[in-house]
Protein backbone atom coordinates (compact mmCIF):
# COMPACT_ATOMS: atom_id res chain seq x y z
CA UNK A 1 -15.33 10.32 2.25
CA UNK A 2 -17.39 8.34 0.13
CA UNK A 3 -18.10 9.28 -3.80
CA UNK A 4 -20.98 7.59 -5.45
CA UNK A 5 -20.91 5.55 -8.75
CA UNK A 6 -22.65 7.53 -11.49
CA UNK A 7 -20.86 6.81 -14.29
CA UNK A 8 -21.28 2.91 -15.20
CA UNK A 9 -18.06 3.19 -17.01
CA UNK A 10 -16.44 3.37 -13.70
CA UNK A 11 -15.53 1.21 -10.59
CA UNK A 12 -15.51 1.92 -6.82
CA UNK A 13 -12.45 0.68 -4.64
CA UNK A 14 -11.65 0.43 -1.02
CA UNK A 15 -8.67 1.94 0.24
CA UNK A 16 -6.82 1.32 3.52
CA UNK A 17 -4.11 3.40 5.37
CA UNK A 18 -2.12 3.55 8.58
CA UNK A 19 1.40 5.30 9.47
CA UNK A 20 3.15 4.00 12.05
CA UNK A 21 6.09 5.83 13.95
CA UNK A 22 9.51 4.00 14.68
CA UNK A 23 7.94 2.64 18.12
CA UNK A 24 4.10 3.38 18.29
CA UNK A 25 1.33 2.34 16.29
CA UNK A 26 -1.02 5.07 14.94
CA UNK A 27 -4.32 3.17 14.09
CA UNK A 28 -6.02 3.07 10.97
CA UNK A 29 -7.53 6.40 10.48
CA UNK A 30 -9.85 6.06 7.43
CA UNK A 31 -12.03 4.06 5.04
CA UNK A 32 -11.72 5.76 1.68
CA UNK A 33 -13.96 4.70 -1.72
CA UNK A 34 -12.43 5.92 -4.58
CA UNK A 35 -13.48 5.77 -8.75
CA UNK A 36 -11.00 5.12 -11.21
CA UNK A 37 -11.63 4.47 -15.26
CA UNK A 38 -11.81 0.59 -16.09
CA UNK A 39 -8.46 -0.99 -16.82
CA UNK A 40 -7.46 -4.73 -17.35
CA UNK A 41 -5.88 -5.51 -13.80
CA UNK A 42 -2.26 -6.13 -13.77
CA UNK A 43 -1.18 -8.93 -11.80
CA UNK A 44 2.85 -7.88 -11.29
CA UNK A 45 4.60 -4.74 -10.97
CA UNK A 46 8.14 -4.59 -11.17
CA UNK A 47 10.22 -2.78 -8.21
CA UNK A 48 11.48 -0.44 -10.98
CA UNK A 49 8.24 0.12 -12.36
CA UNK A 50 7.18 1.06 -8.65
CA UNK A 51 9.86 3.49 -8.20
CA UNK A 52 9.89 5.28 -11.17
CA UNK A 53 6.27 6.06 -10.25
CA UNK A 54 6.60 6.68 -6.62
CA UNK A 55 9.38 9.00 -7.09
CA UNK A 56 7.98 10.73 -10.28
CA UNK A 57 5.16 11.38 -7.46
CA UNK A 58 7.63 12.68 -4.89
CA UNK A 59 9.78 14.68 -7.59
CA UNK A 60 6.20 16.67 -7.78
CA UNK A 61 5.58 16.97 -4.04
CA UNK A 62 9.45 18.56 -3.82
CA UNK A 63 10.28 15.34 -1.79
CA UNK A 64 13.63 13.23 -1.62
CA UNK A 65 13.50 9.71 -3.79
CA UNK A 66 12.66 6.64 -2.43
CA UNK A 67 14.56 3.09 -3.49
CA UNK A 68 13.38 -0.13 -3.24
CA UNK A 69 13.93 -2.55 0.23
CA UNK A 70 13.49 -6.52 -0.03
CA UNK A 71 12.94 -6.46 3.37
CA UNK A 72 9.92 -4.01 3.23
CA UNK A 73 9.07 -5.58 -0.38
CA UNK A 74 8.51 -9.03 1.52
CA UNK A 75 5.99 -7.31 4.37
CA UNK A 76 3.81 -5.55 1.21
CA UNK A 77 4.17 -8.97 -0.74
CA UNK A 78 2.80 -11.09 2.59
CA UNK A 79 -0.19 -8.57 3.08
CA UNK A 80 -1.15 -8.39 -0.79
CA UNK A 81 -1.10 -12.54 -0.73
CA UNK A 82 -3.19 -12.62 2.34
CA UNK A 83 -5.87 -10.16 1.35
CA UNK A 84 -5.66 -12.14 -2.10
CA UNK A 85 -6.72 -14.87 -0.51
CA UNK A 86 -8.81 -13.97 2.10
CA UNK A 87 -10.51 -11.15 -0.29
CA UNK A 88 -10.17 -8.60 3.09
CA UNK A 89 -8.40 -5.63 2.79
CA UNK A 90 -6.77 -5.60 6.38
CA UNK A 91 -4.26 -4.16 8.25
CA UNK A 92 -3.91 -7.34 10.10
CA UNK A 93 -3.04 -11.07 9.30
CA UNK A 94 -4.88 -13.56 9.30
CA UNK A 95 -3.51 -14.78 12.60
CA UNK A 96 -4.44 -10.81 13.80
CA UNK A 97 -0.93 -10.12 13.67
CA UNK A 98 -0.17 -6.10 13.68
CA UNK A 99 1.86 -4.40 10.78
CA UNK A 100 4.20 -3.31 13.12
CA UNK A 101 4.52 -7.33 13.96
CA UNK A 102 5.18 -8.09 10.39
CA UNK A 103 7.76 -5.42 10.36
CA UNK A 104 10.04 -6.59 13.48
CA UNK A 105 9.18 -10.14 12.42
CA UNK A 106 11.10 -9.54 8.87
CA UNK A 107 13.55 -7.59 10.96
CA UNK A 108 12.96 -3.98 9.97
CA UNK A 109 13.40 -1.83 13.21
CA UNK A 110 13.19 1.71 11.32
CA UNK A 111 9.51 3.65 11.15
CA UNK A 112 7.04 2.70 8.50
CA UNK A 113 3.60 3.16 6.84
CA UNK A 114 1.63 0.77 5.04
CA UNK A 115 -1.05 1.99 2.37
CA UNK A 116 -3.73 -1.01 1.47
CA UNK A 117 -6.08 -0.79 -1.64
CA UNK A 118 -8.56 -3.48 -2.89
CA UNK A 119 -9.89 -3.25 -6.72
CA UNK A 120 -7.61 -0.52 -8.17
CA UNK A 121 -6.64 -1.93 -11.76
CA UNK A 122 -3.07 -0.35 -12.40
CA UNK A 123 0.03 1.13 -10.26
CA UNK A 124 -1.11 4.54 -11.41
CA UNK A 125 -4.95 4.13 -10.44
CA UNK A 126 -3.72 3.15 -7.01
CA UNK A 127 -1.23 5.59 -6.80
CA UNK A 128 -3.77 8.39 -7.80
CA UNK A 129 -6.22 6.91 -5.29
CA UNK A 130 -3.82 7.11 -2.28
CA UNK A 131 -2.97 10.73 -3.55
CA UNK A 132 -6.55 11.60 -3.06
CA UNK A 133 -7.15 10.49 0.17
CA UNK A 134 -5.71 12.53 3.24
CA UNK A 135 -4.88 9.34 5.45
CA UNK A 136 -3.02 7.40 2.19
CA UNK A 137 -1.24 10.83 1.24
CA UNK A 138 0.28 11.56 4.37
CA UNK A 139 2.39 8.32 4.33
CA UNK A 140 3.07 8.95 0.69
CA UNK A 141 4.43 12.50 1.36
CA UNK A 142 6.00 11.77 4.39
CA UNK A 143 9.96 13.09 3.62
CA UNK A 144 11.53 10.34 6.29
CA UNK A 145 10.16 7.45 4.68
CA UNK A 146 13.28 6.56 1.40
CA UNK A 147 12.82 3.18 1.07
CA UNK A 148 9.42 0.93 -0.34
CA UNK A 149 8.13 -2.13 -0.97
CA UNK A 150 4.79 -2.45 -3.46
CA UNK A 151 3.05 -5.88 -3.74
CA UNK A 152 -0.12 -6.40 -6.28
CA UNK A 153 -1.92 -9.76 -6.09
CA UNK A 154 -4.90 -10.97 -7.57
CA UNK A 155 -7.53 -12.55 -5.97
CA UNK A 156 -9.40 -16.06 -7.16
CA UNK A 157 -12.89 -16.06 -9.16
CA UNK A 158 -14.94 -16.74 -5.97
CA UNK A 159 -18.16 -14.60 -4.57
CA UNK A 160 -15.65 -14.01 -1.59
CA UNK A 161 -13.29 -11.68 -3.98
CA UNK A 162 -15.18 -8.67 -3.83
CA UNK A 163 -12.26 -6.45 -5.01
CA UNK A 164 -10.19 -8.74 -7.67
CA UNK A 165 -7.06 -6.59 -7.07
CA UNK A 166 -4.79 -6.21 -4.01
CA UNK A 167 -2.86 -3.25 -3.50
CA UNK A 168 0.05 -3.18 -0.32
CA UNK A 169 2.77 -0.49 -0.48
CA UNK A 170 4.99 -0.50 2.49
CA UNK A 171 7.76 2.68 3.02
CA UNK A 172 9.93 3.07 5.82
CA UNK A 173 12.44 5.07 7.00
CA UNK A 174 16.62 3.90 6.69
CA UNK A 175 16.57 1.97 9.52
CA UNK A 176 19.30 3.13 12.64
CA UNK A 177 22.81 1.51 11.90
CA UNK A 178 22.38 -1.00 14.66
CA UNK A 179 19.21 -2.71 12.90
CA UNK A 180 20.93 -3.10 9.32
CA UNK A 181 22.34 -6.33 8.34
């Protein structure tokens, strides 16, 4: 779905998603542009900050709470960094390494999604953003996934950073007894 600018006062932003199941991959099913009111980016958003407005979301959607994971928190953190710096808003590494890769390489063996977003200026134009689109809302509604990690990295001044701001938000299930250190 693709809205056009006509309101100068506004900005257009790319938008990413992809749910993955606890053992297969479900590709990424959309491309999704998005407006959203001009903001001054933020650069940092605190865990609490992030799940006071992911679960405010959920309380709305009649869904259970979500609480933050450092072990998810460092897959969204890796992915924001390297679309930062590489000004791509990817699924993949840079390497071509798979989210579900990142996942069982930080050792997280439970299901997960991953949500991407370039440009979006604040946690609550992305959030509305992934609300909007079908692909992004399904892995923010889905009731198995209680645990998240949000990342938000800028990007350099260069011609190569098309979007400025880099959005990953990674939730996964509780991961099976066996997997939890």
């Amino acid at each position: 779905m693709t809205f056009l600018m006509t309101d100068p006062t506004r900005r257009r932003f790319l938008l990413i998603s992809s749910g993955f199941a606890a053992t297969a991959l479900a590709g990424c099913a959309s491309s999704y542009v998005m407006t959203t009111p001009r903001a001054t980016p933020v650069s940092y958003v605190s865990p609490s900050a992030a799940q006071a407005a992911l679960n405010a979301m959920r309380r709305d959607e009649d869904l259970p709470e979500v609480s933050h994971n450092a072990t998810l928190q460092a897959v969204a953190d890796e992915q924001a960094a390297i679309m930062a710096r590489t000004g791509n808003v990817a699924h993949t590494a840079e390497s071509g390494e798979a989210f579900i890769t990142r996942l069982r390489r930080q050792n997280f063996w439970g299901g997960a999604g991953e949500n991407l977003a370039g440009g979006p200026p604040t946690l609550e134009a992305v959030i509305d953003g992934w609300m909007t689109s079908p692909t992004h809302h399904r892995v923010m509604v889905n009731p198995d996934y209680r645990q998240f990690g949000l990342a938000v990295r800028r990007g350099p001044s260069t011609a190569n950073n098309s979007y400025g701001t880099y959005w990953a938000l990674v939730m996964g299930v509780t991961p099976p007894a066996w997997a939890q250190v």
